[in-house]
Each structure stands twice: as structure tokens, then as C-alpha cells.
PDB file of N, CA and C in Angstrom:
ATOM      1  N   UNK A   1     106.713 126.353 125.277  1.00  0.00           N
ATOM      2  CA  UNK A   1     107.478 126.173 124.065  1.00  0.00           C
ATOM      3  C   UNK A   1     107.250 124.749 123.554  1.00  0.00           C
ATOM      4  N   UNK A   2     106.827 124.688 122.693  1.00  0.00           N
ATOM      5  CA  UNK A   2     106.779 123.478 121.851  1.00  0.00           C
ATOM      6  C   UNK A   2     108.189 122.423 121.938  1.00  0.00           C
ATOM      7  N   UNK A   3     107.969 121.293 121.616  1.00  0.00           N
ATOM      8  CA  UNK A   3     108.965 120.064 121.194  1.00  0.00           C
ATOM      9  C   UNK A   3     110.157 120.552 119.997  1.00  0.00           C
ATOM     10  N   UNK A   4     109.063 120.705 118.629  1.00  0.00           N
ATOM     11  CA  UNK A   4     109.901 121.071 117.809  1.00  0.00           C
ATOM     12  C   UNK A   4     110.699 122.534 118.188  1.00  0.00           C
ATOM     13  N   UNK A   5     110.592 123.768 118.668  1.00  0.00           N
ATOM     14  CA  UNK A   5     110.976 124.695 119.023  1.00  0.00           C
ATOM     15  C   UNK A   5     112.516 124.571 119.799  1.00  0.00           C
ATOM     16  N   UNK A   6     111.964 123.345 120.923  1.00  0.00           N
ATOM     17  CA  UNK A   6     112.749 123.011 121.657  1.00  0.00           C
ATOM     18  C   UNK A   6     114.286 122.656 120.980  1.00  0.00           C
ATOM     19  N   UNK A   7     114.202 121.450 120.069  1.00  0.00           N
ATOM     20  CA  UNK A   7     114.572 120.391 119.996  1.00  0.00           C
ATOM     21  C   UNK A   7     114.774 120.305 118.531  1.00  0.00           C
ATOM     22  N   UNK A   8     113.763 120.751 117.650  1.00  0.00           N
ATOM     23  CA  UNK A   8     114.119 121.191 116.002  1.00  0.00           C
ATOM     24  C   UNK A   8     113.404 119.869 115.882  1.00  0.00           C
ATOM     25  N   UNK A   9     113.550 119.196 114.567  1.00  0.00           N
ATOM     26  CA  UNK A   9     112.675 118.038 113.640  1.00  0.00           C
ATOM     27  C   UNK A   9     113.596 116.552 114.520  1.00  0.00           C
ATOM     28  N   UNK A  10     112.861 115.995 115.078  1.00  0.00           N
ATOM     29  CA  UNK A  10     113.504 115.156 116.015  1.00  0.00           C
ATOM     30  C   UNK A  10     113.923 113.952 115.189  1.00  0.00           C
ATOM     31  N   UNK A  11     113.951 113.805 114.019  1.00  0.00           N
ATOM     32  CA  UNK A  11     114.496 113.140 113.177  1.00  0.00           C
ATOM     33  C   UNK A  11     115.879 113.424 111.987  1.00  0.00           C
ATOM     34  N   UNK A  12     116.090 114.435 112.659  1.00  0.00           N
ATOM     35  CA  UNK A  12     117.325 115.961 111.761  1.00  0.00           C
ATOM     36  C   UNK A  12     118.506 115.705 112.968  1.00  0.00           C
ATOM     37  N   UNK A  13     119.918 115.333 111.859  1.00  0.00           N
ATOM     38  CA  UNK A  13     121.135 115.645 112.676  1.00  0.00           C
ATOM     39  C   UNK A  13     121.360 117.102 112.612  1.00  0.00           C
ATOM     40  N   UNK A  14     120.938 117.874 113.389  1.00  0.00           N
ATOM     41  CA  UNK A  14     121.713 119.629 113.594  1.00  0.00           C
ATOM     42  C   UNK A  14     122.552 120.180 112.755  1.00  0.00           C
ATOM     43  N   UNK A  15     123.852 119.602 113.516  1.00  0.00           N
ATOM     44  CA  UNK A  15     125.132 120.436 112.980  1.00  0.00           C
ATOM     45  C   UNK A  15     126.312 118.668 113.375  1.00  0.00           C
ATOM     46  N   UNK A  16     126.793 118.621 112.098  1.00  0.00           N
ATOM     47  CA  UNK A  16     127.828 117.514 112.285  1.00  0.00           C
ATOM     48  C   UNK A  16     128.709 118.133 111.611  1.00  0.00           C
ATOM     49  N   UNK A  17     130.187 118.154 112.508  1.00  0.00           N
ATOM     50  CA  UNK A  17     131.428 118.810 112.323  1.00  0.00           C
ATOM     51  C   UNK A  17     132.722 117.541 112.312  1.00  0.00           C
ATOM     52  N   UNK A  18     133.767 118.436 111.465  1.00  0.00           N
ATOM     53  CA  UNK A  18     134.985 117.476 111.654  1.00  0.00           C
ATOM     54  C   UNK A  18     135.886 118.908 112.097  1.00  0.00           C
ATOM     55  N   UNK A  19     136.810 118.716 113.339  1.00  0.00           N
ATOM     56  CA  UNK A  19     137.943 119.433 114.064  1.00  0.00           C
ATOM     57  C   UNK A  19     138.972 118.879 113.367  1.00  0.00           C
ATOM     58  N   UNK A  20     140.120 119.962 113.849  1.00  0.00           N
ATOM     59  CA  UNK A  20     140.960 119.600 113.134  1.00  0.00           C
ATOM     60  C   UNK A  20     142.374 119.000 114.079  1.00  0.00           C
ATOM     61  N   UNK A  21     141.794 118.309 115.177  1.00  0.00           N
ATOM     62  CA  UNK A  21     141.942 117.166 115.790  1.00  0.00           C
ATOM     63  C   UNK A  21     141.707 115.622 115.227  1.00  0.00           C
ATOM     64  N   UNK A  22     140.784 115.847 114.024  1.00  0.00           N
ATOM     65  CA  UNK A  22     140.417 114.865 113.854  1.00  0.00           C
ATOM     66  C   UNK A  22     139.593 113.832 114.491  1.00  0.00           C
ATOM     67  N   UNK A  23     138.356 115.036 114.653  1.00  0.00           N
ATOM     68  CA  UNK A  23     137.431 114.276 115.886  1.00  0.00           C
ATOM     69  C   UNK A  23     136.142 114.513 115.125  1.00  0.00           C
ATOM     70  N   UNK A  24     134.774 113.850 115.228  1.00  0.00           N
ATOM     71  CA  UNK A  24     133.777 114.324 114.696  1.00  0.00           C
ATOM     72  C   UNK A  24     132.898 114.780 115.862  1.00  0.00           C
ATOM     73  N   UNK A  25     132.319 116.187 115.650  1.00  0.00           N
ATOM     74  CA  UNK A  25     131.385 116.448 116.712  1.00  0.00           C
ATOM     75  C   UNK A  25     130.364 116.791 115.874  1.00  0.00           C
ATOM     76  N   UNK A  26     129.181 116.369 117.126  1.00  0.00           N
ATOM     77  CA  UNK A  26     127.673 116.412 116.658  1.00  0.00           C
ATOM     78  C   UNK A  26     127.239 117.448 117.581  1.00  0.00           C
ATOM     79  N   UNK A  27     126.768 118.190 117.085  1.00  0.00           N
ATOM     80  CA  UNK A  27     126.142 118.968 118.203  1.00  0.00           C
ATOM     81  C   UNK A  27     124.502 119.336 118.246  1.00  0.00           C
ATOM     82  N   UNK A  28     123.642 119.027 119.358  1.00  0.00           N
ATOM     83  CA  UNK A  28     122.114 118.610 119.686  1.00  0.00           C
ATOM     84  C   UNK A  28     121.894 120.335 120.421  1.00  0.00           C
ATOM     85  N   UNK A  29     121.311 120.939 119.688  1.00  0.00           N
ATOM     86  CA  UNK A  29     121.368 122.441 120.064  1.00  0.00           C
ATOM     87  C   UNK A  29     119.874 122.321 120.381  1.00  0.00           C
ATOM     88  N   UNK A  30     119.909 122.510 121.672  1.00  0.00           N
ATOM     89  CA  UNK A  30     118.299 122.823 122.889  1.00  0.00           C
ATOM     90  C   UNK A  30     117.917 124.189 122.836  1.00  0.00           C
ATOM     91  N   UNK A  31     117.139 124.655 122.139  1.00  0.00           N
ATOM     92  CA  UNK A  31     116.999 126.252 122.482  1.00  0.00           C
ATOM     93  C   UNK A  31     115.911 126.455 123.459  1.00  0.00           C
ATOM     94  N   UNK A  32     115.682 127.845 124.071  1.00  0.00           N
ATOM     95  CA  UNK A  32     115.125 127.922 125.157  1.00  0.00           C
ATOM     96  C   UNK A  32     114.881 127.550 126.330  1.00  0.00           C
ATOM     97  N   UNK A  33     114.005 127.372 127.309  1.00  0.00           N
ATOM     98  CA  UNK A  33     114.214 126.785 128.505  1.00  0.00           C
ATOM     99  C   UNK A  33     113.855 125.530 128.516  1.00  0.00           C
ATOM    100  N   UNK A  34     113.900 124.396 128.908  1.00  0.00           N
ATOM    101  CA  UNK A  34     113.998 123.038 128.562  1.00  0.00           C
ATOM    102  C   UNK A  34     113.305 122.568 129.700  1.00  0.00           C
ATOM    103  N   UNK A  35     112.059 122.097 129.922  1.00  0.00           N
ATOM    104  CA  UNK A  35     111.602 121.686 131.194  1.00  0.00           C
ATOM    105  C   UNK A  35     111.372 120.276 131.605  1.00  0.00           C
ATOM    106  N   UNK A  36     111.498 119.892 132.266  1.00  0.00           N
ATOM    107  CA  UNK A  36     111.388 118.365 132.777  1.00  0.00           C
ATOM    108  C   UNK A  36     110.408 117.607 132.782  1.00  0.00           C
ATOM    109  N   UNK A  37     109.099 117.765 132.086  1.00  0.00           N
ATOM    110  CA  UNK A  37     108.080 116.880 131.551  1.00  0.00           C
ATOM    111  C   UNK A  37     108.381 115.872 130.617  1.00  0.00           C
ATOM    112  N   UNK A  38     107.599 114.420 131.560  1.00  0.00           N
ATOM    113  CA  UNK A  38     108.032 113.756 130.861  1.00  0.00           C
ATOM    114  C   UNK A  38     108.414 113.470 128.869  1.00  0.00           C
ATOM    115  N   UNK A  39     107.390 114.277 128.376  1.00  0.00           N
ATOM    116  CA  UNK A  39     106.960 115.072 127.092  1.00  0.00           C
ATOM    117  C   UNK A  39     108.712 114.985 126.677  1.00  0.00           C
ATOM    118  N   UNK A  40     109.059 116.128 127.025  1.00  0.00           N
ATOM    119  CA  UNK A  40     110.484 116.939 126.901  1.00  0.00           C
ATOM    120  C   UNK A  40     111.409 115.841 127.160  1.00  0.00           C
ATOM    121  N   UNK A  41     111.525 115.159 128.066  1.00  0.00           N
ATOM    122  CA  UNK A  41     112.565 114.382 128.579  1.00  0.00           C
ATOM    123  C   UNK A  41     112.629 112.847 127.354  1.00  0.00           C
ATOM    124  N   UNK A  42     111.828 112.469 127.114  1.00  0.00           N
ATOM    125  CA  UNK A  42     111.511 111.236 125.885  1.00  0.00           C
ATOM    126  C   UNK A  42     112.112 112.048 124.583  1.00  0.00           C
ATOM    127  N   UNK A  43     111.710 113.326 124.466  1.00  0.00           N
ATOM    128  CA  UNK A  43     111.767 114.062 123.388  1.00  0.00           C
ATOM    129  C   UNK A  43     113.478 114.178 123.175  1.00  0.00           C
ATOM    130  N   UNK A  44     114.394 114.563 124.137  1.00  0.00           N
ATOM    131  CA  UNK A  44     115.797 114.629 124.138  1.00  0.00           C
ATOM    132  C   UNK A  44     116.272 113.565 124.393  1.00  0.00           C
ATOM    133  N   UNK A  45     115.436 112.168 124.573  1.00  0.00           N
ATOM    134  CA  UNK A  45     116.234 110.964 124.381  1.00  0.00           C
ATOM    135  C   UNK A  45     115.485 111.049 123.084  1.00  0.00           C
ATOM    136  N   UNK A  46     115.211 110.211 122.900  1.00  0.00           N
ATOM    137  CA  UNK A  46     114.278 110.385 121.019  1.00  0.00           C
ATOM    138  C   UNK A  46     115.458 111.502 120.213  1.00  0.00           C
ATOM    139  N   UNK A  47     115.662 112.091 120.482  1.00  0.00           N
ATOM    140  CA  UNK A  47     116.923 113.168 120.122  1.00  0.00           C
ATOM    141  C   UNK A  47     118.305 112.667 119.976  1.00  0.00           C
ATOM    142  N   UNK A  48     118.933 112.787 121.046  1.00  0.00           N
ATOM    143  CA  UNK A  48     119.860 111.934 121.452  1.00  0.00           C
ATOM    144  C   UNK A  48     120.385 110.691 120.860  1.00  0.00           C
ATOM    145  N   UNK A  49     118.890 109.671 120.943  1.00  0.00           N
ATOM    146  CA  UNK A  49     119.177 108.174 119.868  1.00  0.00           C
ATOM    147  C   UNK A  49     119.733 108.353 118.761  1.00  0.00           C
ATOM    148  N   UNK A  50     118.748 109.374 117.907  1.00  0.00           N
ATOM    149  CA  UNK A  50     118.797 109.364 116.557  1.00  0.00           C
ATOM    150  C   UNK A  50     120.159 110.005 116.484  1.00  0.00           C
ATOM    151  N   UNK A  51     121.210 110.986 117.111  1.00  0.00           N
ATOM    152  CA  UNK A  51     122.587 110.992 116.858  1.00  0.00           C
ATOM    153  C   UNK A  51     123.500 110.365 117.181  1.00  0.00           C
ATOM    154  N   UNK A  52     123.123 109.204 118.120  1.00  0.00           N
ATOM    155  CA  UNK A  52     123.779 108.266 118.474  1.00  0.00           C
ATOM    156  C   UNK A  52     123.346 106.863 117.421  1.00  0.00           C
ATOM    157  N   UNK A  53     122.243 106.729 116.887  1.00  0.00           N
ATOM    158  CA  UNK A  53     122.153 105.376 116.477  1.00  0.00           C
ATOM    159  C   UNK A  53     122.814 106.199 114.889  1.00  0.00           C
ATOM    160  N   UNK A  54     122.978 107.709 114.201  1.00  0.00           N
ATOM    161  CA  UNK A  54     123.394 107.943 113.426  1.00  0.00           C
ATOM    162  C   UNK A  54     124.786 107.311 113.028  1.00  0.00           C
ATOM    163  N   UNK A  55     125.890 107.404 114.667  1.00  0.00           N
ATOM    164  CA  UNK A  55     126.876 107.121 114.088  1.00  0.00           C
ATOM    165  C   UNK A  55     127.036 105.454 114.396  1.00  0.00           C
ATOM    166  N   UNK A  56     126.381 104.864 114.123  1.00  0.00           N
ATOM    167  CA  UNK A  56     126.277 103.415 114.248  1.00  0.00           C
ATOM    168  C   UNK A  56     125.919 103.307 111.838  1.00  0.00           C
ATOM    169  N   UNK A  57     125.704 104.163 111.659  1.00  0.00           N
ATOM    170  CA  UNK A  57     124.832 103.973 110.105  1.00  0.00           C
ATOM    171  C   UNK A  57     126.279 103.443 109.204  1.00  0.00           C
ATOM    172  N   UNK A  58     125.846 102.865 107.941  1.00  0.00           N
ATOM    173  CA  UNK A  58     127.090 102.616 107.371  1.00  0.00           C
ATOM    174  C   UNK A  58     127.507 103.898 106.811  1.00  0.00           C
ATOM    175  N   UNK A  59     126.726 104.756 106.426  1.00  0.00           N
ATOM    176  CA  UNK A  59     127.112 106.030 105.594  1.00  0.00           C
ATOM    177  C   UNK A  59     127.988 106.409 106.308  1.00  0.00           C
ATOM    178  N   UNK A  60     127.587 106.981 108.195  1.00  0.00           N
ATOM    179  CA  UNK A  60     128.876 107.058 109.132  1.00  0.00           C
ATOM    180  C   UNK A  60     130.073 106.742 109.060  1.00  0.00           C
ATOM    181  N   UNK A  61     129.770 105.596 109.052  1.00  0.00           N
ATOM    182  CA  UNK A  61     130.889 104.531 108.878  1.00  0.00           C
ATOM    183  C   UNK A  61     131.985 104.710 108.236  1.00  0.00           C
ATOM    184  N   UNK A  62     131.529 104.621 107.095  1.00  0.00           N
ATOM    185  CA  UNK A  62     132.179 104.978 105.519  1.00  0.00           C
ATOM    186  C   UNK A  62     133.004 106.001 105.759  1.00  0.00           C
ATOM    187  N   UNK A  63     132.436 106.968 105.855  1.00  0.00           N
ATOM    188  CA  UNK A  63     133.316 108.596 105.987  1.00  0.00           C
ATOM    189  C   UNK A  63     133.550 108.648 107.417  1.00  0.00           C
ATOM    190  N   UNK A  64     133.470 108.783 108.761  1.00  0.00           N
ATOM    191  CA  UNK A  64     134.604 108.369 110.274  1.00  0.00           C
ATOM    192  C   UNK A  64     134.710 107.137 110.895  1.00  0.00           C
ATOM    193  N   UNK A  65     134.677 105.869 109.977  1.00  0.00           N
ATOM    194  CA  UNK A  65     135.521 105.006 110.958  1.00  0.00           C
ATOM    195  C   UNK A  65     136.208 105.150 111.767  1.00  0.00           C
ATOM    196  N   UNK A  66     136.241 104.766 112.730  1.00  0.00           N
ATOM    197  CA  UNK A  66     137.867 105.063 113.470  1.00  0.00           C
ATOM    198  C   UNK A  66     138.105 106.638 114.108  1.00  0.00           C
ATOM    199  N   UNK A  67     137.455 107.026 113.904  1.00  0.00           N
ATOM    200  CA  UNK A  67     137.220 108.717 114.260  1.00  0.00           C
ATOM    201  C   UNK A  67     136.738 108.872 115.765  1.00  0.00           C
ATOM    202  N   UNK A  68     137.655 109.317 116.734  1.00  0.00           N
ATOM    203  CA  UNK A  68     136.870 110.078 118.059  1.00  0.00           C
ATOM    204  C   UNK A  68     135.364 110.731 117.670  1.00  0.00           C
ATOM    205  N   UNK A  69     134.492 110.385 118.308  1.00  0.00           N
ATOM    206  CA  UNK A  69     132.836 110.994 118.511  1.00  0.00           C
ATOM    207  C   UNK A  69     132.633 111.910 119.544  1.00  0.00           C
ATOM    208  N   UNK A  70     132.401 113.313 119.002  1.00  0.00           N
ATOM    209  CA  UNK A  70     131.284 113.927 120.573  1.00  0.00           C
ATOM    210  C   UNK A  70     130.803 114.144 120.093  1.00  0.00           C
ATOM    211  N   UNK A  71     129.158 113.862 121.270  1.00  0.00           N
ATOM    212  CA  UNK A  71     128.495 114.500 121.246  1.00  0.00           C
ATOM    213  C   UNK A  71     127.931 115.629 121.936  1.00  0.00           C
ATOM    214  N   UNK A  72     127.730 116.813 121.626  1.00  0.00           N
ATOM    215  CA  UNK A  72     127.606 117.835 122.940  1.00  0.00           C
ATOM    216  C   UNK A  72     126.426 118.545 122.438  1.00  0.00           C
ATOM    217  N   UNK A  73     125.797 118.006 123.616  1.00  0.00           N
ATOM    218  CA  UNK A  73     124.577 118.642 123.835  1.00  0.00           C
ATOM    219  C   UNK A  73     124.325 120.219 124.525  1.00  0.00           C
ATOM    220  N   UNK A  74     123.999 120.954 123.533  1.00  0.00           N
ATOM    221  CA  UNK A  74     124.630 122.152 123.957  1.00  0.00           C
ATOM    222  C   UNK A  74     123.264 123.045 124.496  1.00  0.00           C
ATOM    223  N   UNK A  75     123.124 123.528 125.444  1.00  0.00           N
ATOM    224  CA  UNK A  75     121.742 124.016 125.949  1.00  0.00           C
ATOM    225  C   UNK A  75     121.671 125.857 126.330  1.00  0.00           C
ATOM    226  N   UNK A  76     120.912 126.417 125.561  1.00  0.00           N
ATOM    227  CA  UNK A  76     121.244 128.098 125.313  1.00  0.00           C
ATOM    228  C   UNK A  76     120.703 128.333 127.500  1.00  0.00           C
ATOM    229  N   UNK A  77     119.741 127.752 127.694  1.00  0.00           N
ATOM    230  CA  UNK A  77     119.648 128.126 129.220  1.00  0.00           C
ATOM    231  C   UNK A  77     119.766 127.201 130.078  1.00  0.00           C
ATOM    232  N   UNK A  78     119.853 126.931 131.824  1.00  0.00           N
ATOM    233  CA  UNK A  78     119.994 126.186 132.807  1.00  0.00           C
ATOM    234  C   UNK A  78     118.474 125.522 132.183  1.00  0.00           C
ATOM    235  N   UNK A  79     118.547 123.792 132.067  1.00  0.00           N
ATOM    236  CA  UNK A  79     117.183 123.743 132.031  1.00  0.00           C
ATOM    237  C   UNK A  79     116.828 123.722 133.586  1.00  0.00           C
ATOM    238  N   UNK A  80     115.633 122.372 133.673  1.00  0.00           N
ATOM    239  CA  UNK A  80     114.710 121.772 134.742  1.00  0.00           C
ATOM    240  C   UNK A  80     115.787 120.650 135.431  1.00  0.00           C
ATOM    241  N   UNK A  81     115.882 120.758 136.775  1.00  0.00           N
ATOM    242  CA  UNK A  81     116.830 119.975 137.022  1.00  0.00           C
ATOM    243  C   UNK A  81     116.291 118.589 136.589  1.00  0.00           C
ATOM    244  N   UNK A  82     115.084 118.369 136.413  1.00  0.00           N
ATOM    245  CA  UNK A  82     114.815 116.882 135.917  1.00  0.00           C
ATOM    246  C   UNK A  82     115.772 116.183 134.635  1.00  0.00           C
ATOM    247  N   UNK A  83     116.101 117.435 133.962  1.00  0.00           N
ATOM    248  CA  UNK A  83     116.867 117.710 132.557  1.00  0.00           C
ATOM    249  C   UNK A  83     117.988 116.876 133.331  1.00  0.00           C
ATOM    250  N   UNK A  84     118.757 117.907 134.150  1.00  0.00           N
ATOM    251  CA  UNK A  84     119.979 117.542 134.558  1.00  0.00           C
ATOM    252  C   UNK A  84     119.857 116.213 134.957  1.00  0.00           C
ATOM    253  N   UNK A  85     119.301 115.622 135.746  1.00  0.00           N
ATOM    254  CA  UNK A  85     119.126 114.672 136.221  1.00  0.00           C
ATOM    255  C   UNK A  85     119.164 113.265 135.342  1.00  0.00           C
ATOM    256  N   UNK A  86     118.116 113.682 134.008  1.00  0.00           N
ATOM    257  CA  UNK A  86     118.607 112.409 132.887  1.00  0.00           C
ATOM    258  C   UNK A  86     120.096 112.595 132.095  1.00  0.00           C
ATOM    259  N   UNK A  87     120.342 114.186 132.133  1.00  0.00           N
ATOM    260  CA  UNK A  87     121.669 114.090 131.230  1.00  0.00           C
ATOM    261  C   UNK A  87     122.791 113.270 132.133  1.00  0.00           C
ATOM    262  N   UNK A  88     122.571 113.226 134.030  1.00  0.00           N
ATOM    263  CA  UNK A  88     123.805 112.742 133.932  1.00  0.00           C
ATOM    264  C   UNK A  88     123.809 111.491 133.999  1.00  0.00           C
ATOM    265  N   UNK A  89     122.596 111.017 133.383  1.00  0.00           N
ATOM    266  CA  UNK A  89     122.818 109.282 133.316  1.00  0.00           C
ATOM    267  C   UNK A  89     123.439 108.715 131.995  1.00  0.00           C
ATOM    268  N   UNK A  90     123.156 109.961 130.988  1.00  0.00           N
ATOM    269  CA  UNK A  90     123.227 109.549 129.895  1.00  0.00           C
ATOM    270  C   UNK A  90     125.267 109.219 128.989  1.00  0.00           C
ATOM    271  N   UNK A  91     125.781 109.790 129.767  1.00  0.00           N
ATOM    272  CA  UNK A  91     127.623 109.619 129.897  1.00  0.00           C
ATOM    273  C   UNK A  91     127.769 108.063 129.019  1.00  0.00           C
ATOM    274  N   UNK A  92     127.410 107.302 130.050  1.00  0.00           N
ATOM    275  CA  UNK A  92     127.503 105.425 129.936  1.00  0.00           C
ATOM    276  C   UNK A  92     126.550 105.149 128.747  1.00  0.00           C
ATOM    277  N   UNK A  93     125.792 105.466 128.780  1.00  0.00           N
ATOM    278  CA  UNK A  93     124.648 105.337 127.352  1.00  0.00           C
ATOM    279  C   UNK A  93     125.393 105.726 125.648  1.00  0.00           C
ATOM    280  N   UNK A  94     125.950 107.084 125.989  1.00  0.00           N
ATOM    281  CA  UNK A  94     126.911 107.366 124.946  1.00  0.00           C
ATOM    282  C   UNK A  94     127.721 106.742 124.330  1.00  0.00           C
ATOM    283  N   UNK A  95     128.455 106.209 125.659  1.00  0.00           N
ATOM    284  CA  UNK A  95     129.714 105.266 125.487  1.00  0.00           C
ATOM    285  C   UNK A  95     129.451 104.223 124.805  1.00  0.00           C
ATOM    286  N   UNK A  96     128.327 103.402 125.213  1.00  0.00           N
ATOM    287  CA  UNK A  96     127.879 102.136 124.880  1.00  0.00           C
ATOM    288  C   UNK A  96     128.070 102.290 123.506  1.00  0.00           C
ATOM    289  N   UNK A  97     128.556 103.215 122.501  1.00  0.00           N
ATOM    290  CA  UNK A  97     128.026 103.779 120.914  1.00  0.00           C
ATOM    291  C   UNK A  97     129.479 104.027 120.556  1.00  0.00           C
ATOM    292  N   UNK A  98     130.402 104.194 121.541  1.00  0.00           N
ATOM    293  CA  UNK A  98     131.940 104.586 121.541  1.00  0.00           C
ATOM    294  C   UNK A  98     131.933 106.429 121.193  1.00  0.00           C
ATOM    295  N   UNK A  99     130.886 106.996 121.936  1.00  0.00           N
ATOM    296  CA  UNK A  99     130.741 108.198 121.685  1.00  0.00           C
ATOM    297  C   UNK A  99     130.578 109.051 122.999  1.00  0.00           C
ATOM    298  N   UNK A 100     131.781 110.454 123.446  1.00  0.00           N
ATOM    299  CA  UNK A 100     132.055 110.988 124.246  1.00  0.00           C
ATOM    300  C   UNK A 100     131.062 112.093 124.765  1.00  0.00           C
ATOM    301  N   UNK A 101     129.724 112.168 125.724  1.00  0.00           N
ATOM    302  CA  UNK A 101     129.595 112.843 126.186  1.00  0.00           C
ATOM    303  C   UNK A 101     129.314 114.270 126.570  1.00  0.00           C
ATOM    304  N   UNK A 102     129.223 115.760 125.869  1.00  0.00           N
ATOM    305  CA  UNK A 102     129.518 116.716 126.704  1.00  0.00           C
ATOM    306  C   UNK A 102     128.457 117.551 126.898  1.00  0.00           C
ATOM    307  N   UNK A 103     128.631 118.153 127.306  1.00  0.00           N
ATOM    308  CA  UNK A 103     127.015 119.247 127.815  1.00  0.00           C
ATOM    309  C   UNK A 103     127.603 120.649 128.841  1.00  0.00           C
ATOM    310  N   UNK A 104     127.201 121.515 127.449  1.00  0.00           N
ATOM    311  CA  UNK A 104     127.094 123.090 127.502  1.00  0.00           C
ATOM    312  C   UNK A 104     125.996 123.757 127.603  1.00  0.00           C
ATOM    313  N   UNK A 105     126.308 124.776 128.892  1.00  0.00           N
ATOM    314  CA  UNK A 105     125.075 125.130 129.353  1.00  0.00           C
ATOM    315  C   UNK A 105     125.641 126.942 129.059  1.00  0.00           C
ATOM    316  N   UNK A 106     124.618 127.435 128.378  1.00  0.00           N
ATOM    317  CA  UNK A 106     124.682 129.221 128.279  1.00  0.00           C
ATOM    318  C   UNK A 106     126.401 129.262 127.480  1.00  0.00           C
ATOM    319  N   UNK A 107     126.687 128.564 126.661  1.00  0.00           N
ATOM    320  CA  UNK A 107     128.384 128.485 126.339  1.00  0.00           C
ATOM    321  C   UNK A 107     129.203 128.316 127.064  1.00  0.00           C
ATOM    322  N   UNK A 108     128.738 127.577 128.675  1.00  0.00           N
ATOM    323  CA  UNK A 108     130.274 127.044 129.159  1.00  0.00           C
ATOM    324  C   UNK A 108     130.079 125.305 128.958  1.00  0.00           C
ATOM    325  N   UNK A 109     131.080 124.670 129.228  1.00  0.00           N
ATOM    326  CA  UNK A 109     130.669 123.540 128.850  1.00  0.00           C
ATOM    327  C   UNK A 109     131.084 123.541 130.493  1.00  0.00           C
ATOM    328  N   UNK A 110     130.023 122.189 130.696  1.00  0.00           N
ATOM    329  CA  UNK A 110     129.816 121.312 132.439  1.00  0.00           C
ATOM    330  C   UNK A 110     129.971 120.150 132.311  1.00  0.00           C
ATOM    331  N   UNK A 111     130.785 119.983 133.459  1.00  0.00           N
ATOM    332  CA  UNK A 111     130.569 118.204 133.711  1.00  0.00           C
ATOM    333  C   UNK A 111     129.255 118.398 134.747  1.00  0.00           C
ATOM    334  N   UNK A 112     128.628 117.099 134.224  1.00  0.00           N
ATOM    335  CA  UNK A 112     127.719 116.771 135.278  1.00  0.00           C
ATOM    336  C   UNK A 112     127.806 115.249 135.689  1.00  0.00           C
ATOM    337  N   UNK A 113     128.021 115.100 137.177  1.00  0.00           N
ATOM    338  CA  UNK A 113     127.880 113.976 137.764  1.00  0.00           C
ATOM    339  C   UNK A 113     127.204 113.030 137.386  1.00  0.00           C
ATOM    340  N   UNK A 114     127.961 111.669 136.825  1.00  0.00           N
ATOM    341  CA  UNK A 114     127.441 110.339 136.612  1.00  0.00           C
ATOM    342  C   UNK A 114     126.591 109.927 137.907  1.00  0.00           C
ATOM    343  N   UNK A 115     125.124 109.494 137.463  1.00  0.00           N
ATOM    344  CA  UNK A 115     124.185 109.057 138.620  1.00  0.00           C
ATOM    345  C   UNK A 115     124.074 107.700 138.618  1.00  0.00           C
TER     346      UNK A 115
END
């Protein structure tokens, strides 16, 4: 499976939502099986950045200041544990952005262990 297949236009926010919590969620939708080459793994950080350095933008800004952030990376299958392995570093990386974390696998959502 291709990058873009994977992962969609790696320069495209997905789906950005407002709850009615008053929270903004982003959601990074992985389709298919997701494998742990290095390829893939750059590719979902390269991913990742761009919705994280999104809500750093002033446009962001402008419209959720002050607004709770998730991000949930939502994945249709179990990937490559290599997958797992960078997502659970990535928690603290989020934060660094003041942005929460989550990761759904097949529609349940998982914690995965900070490494």
C-alpha cells in the first residue's frame, strides 16, 4: 500500500472537529495495514507534525485559543508493532504543542504505554 493510500496528502488536515465539550479534535485517519518501514514511520511523523505544527498557526489561533486539543490518531487495523512502538513515544511530543494524545485501533480507542 502506498504512503498516500496510507496516510492521504501528507500535507492535508483530515477531519478537524469542535465537541460540544468544547474541545477541538483532529483526527489523522491511517487506513489499511500500517507497516513499520522506516518509509511509513517518517511518513506518520511528517503527518503528525503538520497537525500539530497546524495548531501552533495563527489562523488556529484565532478561531481555538484557549481550546482543549486532541489529537487521535485513529488506525482502521493493528498496525506493525514498530508503529506501536513510535506512537508510544509520541504522548510527550504532543504535549510539547499543549495537545492531548489518543490512538484508536479498529474503533476502540488504546492507551499505549509511554516509552
Amino acid at each position: 500500500m502506498s504512503i498516500e493510500n496510507m496516510f492521504g496528502d501528507l500535507d492535508k488536515i483530515d477531519i478537524l472537529a469542535e465537541t460540544k465539550a468544547g474541545e477541538v479534535v483532529m483526527v489523522l485517519v491511517c487506513n489499511g495495514f500500517i507497516d513499520g518501514s522506516p518509509e511509513t514511520q517518517k511518513a506518520l511523523l511528517d503527518k503528525m507534525e503538520g497537525y500539530l505544527n497546524h495548531t501552533q498557526s495563527e489562523e488556529f489561533q484565532k478561531e481555538y485559543g484557549g481550546w482543549p486539543v486532541i489529537l487521535r490518531v485513529t488506525l482502521g487495523r493493528e498496525p506493525d508493532e514498530h508503529i506501536l512502538a513510535l506512537l508510544s513515544k509520541c504522548p510527550a511530543w504532543a504535549a510539547d504543542y499543549g495537545v492531548k494524545l489518543e490512538i484508536e485501533i479498529g474503533g476502540n480507542q488504546v492507551r499505549i504505554v509511554e516509552s
